[in-house]
N, C-alpha and C. Protein backbone atom coordinates (compact mmCIF):
# COMPACT_ATOMS: atom_id res chain seq x y z
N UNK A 1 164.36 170.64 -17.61
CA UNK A 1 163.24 171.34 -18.23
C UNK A 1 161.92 170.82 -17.64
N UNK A 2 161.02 172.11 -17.02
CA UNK A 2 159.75 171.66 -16.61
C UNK A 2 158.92 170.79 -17.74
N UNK A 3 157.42 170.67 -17.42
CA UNK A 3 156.71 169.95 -18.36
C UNK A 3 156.31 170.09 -18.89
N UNK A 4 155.57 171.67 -18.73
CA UNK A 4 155.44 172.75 -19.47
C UNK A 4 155.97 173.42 -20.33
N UNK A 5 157.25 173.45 -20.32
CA UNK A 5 158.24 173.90 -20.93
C UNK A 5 158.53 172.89 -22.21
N UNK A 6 158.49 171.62 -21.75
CA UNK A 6 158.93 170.58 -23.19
C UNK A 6 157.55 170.60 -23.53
N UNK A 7 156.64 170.49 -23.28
CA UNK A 7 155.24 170.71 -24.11
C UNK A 7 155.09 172.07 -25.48
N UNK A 8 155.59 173.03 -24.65
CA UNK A 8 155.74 174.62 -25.94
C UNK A 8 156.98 174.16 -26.71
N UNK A 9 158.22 173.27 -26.05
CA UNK A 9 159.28 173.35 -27.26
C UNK A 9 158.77 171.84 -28.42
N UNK A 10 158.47 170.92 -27.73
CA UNK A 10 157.47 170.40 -29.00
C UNK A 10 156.46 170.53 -29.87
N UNK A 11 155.45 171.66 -29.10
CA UNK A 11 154.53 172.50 -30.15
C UNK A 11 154.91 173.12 -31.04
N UNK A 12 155.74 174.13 -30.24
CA UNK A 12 156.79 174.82 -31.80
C UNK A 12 157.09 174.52 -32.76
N UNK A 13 158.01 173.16 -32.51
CA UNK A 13 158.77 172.46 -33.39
C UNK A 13 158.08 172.00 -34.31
N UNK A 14 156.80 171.34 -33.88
CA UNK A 14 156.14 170.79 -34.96
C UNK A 14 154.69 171.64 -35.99
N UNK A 15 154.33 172.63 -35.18
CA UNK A 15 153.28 173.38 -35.81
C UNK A 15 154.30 174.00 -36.82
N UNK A 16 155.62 174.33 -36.24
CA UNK A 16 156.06 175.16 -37.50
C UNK A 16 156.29 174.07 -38.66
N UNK A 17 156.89 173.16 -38.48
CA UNK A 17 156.82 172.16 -39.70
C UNK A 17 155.41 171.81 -40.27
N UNK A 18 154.55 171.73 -39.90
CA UNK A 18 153.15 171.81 -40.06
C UNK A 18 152.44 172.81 -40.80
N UNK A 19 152.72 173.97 -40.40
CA UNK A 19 152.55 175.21 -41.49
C UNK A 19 153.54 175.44 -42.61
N UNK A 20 154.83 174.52 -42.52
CA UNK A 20 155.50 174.68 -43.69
C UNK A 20 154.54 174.18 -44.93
N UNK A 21 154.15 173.15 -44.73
CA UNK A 21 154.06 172.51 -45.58
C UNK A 21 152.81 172.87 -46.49
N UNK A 22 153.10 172.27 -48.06
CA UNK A 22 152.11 172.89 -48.98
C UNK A 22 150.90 171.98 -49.30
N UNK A 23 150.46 172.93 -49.78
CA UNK A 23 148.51 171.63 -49.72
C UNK A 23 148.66 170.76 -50.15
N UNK A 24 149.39 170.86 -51.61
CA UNK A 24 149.33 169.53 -52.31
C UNK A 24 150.10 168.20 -51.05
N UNK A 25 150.87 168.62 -50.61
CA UNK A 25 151.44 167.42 -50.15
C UNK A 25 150.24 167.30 -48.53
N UNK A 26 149.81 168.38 -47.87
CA UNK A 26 148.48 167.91 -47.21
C UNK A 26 147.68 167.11 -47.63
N UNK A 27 147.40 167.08 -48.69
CA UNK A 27 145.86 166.70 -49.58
C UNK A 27 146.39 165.11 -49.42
N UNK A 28 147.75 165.52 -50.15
CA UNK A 28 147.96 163.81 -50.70
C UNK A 28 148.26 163.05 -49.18
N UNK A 29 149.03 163.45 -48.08
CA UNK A 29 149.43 162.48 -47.13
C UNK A 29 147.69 162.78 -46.26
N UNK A 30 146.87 163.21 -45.99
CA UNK A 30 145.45 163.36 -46.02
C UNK A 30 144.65 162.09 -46.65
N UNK A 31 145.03 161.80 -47.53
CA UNK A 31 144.13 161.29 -48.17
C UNK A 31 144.36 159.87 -47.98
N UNK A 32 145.68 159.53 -47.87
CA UNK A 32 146.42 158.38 -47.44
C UNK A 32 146.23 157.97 -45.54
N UNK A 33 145.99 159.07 -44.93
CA UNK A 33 145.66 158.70 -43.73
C UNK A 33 144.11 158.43 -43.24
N UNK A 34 143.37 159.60 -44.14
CA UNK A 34 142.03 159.13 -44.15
C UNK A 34 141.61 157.56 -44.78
N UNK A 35 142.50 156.84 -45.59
CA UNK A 35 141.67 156.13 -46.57
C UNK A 35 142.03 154.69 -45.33
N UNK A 36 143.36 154.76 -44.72
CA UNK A 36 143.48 154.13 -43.76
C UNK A 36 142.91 153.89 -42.33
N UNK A 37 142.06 155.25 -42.03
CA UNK A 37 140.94 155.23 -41.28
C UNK A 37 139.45 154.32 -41.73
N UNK A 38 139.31 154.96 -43.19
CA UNK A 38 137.77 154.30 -42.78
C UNK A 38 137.94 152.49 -43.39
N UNK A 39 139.03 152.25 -43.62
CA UNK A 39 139.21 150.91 -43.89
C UNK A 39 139.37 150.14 -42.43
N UNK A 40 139.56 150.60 -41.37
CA UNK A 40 139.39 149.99 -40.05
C UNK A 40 138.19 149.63 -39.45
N UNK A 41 138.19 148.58 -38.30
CA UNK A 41 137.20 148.51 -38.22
C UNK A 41 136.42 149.28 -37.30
N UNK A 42 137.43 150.04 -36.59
CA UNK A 42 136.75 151.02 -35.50
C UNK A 42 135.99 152.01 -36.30
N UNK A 43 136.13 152.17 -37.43
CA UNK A 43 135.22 152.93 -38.30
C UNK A 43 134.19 152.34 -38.66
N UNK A 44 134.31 151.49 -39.31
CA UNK A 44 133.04 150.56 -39.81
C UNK A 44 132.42 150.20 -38.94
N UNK A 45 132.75 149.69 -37.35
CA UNK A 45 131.63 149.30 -36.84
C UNK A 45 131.03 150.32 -36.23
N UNK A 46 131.37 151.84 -36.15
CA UNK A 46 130.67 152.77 -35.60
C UNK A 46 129.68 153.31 -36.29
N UNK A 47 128.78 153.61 -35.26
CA UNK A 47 127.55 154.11 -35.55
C UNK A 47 127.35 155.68 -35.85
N UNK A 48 128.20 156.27 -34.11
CA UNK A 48 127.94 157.52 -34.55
C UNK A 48 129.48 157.93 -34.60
N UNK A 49 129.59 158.84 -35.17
CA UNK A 49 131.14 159.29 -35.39
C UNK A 49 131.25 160.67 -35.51
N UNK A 50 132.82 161.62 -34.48
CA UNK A 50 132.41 162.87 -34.40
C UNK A 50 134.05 163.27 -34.93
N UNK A 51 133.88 163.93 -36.09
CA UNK A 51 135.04 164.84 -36.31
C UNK A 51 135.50 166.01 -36.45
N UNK A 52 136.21 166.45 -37.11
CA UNK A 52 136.84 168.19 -36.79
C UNK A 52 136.98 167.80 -38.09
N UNK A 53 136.93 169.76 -38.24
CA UNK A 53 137.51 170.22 -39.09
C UNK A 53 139.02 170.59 -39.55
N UNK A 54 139.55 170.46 -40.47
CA UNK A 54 141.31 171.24 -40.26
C UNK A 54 141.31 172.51 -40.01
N UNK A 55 142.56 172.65 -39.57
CA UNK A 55 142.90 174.07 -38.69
C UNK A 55 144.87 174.01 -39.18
N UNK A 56 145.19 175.01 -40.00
CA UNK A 56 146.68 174.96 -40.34
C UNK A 56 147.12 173.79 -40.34
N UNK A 57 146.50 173.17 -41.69
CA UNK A 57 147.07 172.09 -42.35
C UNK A 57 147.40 171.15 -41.36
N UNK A 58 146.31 170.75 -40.44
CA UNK A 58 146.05 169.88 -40.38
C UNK A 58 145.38 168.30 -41.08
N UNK A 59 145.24 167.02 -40.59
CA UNK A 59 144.98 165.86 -41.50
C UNK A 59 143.27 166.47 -41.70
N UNK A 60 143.16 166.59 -43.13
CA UNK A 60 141.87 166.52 -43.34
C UNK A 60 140.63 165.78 -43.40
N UNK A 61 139.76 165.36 -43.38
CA UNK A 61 138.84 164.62 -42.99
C UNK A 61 137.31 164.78 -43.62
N UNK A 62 137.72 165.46 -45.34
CA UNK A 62 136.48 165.21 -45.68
C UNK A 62 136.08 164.16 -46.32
N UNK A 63 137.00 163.21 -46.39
CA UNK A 63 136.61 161.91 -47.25
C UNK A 63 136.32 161.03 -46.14
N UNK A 64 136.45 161.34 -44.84
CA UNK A 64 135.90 160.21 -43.78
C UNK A 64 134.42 160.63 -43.79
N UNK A 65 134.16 162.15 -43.97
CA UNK A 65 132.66 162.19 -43.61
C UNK A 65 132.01 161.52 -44.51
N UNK A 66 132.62 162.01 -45.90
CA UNK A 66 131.45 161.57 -46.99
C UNK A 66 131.39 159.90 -46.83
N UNK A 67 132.38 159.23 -46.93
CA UNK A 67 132.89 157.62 -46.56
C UNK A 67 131.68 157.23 -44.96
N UNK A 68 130.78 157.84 -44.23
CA UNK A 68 130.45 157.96 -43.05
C UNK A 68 128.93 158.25 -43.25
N UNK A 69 128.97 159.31 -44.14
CA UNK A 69 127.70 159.80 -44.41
C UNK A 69 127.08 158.35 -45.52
N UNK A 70 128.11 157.98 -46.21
CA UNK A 70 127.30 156.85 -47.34
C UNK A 70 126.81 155.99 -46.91
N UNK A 71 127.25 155.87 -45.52
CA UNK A 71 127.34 154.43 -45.22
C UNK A 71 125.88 154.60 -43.99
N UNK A 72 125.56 155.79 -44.12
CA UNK A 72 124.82 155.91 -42.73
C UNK A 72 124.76 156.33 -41.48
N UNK A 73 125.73 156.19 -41.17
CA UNK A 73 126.53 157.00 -39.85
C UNK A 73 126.22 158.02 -39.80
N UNK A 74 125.78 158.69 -38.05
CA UNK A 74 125.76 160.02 -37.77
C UNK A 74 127.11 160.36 -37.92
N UNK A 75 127.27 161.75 -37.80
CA UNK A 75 128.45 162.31 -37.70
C UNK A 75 127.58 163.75 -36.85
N UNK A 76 129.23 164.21 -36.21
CA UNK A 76 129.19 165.49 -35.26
C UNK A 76 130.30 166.14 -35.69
N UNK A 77 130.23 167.44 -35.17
CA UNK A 77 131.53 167.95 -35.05
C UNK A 77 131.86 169.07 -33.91
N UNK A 78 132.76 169.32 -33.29
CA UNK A 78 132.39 170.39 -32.58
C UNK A 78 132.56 171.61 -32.77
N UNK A 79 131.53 172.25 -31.71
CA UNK A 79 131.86 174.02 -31.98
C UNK A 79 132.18 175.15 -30.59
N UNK A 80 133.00 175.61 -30.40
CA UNK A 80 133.06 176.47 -29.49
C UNK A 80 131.77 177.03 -28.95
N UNK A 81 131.27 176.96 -27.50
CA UNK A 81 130.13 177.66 -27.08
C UNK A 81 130.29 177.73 -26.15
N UNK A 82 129.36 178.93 -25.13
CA UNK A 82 130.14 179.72 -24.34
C UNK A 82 129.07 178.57 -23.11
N UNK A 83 129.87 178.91 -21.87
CA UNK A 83 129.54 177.66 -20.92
C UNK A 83 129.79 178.88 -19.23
N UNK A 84 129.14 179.65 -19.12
CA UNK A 84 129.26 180.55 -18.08
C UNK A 84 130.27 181.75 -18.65
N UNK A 85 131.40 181.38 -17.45
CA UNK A 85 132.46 182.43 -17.96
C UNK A 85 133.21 181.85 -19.15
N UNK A 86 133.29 180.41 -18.88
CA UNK A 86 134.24 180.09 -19.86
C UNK A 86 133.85 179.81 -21.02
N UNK A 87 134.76 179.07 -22.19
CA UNK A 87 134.17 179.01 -23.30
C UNK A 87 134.56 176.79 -23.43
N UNK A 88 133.45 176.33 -24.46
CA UNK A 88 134.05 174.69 -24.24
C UNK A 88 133.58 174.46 -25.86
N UNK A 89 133.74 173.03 -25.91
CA UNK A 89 133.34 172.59 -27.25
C UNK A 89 132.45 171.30 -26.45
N UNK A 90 131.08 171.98 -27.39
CA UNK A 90 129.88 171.19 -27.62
C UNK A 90 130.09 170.52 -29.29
N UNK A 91 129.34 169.72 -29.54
CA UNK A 91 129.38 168.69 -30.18
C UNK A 91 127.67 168.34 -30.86
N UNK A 92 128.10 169.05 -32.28
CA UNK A 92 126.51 169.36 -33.14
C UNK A 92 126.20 168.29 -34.40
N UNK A 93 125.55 167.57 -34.73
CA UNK A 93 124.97 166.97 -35.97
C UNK A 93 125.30 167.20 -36.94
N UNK A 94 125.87 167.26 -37.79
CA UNK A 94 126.03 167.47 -39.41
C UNK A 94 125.55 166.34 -40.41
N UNK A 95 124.82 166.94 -41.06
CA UNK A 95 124.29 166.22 -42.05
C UNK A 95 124.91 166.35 -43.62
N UNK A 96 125.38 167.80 -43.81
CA UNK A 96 126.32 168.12 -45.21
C UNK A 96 127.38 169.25 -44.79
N UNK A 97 128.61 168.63 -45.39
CA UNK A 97 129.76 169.80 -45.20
C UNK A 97 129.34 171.57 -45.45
N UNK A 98 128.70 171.43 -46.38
CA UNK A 98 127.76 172.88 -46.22
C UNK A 98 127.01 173.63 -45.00
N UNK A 99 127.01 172.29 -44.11
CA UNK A 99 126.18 173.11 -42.94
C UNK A 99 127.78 173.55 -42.19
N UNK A 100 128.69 173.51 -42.31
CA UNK A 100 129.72 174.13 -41.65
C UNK A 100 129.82 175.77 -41.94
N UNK A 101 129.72 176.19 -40.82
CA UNK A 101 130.21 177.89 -40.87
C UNK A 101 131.45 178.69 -40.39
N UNK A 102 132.54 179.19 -41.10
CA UNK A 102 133.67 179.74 -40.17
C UNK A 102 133.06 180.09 -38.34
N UNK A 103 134.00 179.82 -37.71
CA UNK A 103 133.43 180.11 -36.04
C UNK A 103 134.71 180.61 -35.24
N UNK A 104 134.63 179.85 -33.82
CA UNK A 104 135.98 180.17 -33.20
C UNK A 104 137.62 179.99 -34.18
N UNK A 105 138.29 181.08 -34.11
CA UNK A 105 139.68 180.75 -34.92
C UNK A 105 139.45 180.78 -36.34
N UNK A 106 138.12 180.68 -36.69
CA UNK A 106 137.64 180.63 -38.42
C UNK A 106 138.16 179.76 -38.55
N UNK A 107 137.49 178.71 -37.68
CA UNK A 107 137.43 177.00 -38.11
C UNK A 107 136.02 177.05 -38.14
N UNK A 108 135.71 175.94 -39.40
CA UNK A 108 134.60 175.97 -39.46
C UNK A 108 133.79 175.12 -38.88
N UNK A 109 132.34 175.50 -38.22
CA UNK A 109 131.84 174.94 -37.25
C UNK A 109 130.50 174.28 -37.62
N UNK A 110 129.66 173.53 -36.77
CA UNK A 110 128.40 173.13 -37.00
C UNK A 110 127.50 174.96 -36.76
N UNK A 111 126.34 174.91 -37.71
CA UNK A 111 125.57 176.24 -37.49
C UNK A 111 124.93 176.32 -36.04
N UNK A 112 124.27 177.21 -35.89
CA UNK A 112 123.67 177.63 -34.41
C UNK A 112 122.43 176.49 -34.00
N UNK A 113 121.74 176.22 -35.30
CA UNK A 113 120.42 175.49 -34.73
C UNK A 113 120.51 173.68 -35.51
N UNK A 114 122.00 173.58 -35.24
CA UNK A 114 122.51 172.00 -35.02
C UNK A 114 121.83 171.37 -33.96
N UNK A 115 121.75 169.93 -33.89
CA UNK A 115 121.71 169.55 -33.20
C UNK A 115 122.73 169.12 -31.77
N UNK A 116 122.57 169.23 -30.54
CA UNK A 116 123.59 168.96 -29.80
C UNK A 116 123.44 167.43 -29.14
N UNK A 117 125.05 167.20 -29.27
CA UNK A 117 124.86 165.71 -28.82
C UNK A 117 125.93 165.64 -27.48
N UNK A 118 125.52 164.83 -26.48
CA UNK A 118 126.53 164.23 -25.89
C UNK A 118 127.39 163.42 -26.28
N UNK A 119 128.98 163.34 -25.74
CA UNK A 119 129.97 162.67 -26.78
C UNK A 119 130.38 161.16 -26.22
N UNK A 120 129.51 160.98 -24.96
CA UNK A 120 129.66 159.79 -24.43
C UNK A 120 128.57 158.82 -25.35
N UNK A 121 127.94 159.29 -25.94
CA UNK A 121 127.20 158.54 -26.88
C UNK A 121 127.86 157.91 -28.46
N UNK A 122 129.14 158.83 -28.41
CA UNK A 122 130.03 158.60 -29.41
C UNK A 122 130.78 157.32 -29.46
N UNK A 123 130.56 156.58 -30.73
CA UNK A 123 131.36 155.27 -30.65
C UNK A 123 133.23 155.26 -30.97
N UNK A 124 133.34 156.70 -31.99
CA UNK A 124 134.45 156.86 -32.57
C UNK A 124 134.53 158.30 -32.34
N UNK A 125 135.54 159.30 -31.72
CA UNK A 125 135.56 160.38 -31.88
C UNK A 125 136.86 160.52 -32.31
N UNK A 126 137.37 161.28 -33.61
CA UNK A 126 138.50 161.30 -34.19
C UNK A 126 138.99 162.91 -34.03
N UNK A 127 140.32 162.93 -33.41
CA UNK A 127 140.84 164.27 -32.89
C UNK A 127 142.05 164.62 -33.49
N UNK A 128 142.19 165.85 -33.26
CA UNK A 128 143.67 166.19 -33.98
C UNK A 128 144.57 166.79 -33.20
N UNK A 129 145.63 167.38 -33.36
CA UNK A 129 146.72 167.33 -32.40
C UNK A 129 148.05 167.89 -33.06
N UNK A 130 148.40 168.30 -32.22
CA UNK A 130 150.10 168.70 -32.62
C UNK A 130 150.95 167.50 -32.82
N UNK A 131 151.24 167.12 -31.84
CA UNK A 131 151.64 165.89 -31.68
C UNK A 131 151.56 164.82 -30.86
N UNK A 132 151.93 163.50 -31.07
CA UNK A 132 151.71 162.39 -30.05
C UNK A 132 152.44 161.45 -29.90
N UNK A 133 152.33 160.51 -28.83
CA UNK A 133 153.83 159.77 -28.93
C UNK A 133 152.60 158.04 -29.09
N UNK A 134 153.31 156.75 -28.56
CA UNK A 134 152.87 155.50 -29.32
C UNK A 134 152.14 155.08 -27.92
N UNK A 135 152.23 155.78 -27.05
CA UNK A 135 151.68 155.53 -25.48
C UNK A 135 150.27 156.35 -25.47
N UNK A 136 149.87 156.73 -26.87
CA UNK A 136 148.69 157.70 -26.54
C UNK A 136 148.96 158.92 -26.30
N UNK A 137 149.89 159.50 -25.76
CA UNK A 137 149.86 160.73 -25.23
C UNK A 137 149.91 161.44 -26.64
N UNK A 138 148.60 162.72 -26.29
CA UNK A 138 148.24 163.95 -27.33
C UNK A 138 148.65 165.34 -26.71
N UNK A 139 149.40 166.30 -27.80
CA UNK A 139 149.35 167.50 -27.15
C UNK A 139 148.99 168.13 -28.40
N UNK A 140 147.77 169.11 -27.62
CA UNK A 140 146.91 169.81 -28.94
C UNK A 140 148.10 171.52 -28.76
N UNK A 141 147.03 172.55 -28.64
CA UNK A 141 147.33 174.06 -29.04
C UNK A 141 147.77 174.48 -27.16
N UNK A 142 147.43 173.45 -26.48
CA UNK A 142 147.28 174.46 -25.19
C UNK A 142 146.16 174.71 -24.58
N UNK A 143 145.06 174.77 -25.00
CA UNK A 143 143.97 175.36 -24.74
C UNK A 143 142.84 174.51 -23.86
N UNK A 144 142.83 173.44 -24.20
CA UNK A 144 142.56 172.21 -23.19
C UNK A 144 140.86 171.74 -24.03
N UNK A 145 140.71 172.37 -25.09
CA UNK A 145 139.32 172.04 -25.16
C UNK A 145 138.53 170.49 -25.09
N UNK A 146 139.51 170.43 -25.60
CA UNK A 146 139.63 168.75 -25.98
C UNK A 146 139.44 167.57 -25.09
N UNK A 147 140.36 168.15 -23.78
CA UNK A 147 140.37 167.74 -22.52
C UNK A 147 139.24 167.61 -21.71
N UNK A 148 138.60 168.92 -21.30
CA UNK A 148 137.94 168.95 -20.87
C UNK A 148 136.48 168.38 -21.66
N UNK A 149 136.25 168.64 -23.19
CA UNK A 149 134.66 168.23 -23.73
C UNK A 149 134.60 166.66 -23.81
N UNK A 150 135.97 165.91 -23.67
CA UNK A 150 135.94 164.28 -23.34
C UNK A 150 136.40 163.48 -22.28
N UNK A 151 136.05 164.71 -21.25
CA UNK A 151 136.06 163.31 -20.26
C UNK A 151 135.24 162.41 -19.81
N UNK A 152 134.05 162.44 -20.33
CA UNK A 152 133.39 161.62 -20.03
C UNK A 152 133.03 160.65 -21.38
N UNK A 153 134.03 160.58 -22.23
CA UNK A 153 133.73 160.14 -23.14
C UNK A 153 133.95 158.32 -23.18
N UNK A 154 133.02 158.02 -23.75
CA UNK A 154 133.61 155.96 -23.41
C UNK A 154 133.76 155.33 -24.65
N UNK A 155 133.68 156.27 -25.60
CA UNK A 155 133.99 155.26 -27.17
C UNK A 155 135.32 155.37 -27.61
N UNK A 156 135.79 154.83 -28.48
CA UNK A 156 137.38 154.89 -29.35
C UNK A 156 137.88 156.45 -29.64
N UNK A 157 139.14 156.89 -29.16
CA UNK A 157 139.79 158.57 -29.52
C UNK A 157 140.54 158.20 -30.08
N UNK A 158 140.29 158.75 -31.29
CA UNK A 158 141.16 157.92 -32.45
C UNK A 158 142.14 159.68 -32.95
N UNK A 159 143.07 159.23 -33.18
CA UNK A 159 143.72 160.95 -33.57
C UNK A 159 144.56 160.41 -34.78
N UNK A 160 143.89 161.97 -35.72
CA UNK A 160 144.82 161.42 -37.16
C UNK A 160 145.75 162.02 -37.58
N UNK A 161 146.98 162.12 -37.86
CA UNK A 161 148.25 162.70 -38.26
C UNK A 161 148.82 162.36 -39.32
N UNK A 162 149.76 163.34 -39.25
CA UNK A 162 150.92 162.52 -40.31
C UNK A 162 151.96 161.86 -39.74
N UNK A 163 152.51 161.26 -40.21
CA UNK A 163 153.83 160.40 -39.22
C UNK A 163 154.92 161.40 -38.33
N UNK A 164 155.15 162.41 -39.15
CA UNK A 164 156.10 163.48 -38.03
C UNK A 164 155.40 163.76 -37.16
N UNK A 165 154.22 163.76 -37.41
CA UNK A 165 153.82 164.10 -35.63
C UNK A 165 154.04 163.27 -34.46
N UNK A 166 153.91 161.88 -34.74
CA UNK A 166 154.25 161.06 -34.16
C UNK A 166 156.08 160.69 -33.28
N UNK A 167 155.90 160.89 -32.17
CA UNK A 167 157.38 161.44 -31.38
C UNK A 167 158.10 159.99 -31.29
N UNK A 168 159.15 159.73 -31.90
CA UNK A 168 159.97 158.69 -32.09
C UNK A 168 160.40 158.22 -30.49
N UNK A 169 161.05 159.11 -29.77
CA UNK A 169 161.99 158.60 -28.69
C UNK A 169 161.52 159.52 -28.01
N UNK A 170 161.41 160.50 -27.27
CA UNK A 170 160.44 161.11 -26.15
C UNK A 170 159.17 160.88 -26.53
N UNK A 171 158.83 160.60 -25.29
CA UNK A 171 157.49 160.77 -24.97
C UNK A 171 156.73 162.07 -24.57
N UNK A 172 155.54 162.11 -24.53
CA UNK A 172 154.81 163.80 -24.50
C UNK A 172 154.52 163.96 -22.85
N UNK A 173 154.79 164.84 -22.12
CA UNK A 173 154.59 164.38 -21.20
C UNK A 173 153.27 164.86 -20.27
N UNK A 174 152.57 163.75 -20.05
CA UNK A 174 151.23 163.66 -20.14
C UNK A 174 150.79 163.71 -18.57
N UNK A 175 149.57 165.20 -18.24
CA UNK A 175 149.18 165.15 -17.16
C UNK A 175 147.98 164.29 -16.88
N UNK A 176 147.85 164.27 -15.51
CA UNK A 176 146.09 163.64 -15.28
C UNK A 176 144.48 164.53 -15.81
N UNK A 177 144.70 165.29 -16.27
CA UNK A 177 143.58 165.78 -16.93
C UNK A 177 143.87 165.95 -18.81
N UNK A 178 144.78 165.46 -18.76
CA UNK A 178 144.68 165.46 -20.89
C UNK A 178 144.44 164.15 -20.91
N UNK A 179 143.45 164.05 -22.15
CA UNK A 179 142.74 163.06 -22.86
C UNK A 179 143.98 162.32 -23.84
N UNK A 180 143.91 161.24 -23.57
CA UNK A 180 144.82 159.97 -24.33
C UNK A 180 143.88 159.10 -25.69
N UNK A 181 144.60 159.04 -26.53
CA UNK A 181 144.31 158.37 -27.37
C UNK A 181 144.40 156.77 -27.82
N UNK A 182 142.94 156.34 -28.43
CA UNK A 182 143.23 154.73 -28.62
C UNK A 182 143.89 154.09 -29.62
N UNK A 183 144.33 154.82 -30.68
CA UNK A 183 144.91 154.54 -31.73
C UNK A 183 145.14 156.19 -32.55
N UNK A 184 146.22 155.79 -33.21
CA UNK A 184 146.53 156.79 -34.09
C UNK A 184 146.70 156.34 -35.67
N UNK A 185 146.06 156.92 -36.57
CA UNK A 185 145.60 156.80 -37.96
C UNK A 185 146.66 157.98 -38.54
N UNK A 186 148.11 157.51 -39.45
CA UNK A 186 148.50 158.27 -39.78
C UNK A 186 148.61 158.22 -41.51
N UNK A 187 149.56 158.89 -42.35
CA UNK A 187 149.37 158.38 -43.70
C UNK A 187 150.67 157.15 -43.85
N UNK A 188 150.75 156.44 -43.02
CA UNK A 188 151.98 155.55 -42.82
C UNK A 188 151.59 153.87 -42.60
N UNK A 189 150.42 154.15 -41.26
CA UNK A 189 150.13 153.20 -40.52
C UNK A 189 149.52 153.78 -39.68
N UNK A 190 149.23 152.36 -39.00
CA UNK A 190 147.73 152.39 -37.85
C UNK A 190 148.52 152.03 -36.54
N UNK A 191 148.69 153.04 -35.40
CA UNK A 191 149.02 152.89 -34.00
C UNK A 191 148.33 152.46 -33.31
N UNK A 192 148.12 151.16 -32.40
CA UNK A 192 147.35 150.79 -31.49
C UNK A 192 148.00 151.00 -29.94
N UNK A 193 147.67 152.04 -29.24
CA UNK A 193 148.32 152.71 -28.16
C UNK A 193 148.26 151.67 -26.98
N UNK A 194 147.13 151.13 -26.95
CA UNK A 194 146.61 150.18 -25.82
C UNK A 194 145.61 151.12 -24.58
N UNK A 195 145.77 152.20 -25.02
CA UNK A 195 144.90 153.42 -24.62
C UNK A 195 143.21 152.81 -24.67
N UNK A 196 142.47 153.27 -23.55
CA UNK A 196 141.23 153.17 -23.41
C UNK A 196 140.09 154.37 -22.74
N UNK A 197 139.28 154.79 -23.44
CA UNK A 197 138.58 155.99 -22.97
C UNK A 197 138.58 156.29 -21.52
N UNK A 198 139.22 157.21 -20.92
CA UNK A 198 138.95 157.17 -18.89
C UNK A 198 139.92 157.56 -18.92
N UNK A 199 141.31 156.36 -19.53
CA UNK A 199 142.69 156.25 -19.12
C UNK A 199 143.27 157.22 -18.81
């Protein structure tokens, strides 16, 4: 099997288990992976910090903002914007979950007259994902956004899950242009990949 090929049969596998599942048990293993995030210190010692929104029950992340916002911390998030022909994710200011507006996919986004930030200025950028294995390797939807809006990124890629996402015995198999992760924050435990921004 090409590489391509085990990349769509692990997406499958796991988005569909992913959309099985019901909120309540989102909320609760959510809340358990978030609370294990901002108790780290890659959280606490960051300054600015950029997250997403969920997208099909994905790990949610509004108790990192508010936990982020109390404390002072910028926060970002990104939003689809168009970049010539193509389309990328820029990376806007948020100040209250209210300033989020449905956008690309009717995920909700930073508004039009956000501020835009570069993400190499980012100390912590926390991402989400289909799945990942303990080597860092992330595989999102396909689409590469992710890829491409951090490569130049030099702070902590922290990605938060639930533990099934996390690939026991294969590994994901990871090209030279997808973005690797420095740790993974799940509702289980804390993965330290040995992963470093560039890698």
């Amino acid at each position: 099997m090409n590489r391509s090929a085990k990349k769509e049969l692990i997406r499958k596998k796991l988005l569909e288990k992913r959309r099985s599942m019901v909120f309540e048990t989102v909320y609760e293993l959510s809340l358990r992976a978030q609370k294990r995030l901002v108790g780290a210190s890659v959280f606490n010692e960051a300054r600015k910090v950029c997250l997403y929104c969920s997208f099909q029950n994905e790990v949610l992340t509004d108790e990192v903002f508010e936990r982020a916002r109390a404390l002072g911390k910028e926060v970002f998030y990104p939003r689809v914007v168009a970049s010539g022909p193509k389309k990328r994710l820029g990376f806007f200011r948020v100040h209250g979950l209210e300033e989020l507006l449905p956008g690309a996919y009717e995920i909700p986004e930073p508004h039009a007259g956000a501020e835009l930030a570069s993400p190499e200025g980012f100390d912590l950028i926390v991402v989400p994902g289909v799945a990942f294995d303990e080597q860092g390797g992330r595989l999102g939807f396909g689409k590469g956004y992710y890829d491409m809006a951090l490569e130049g990124a030099t702070g902590r890629i922290v990605a938060l899950a639930y533990e099934f996402q996390v690939l026991k015995k294969e590994g994901i198999p990871v090209e030279p242009h997808d973005v690797t992760v420095s740790a993974i924050v799940t509702d289980e435990r804390v993965i330290e990949t040995g992963r470093r921004a560039g890698e």
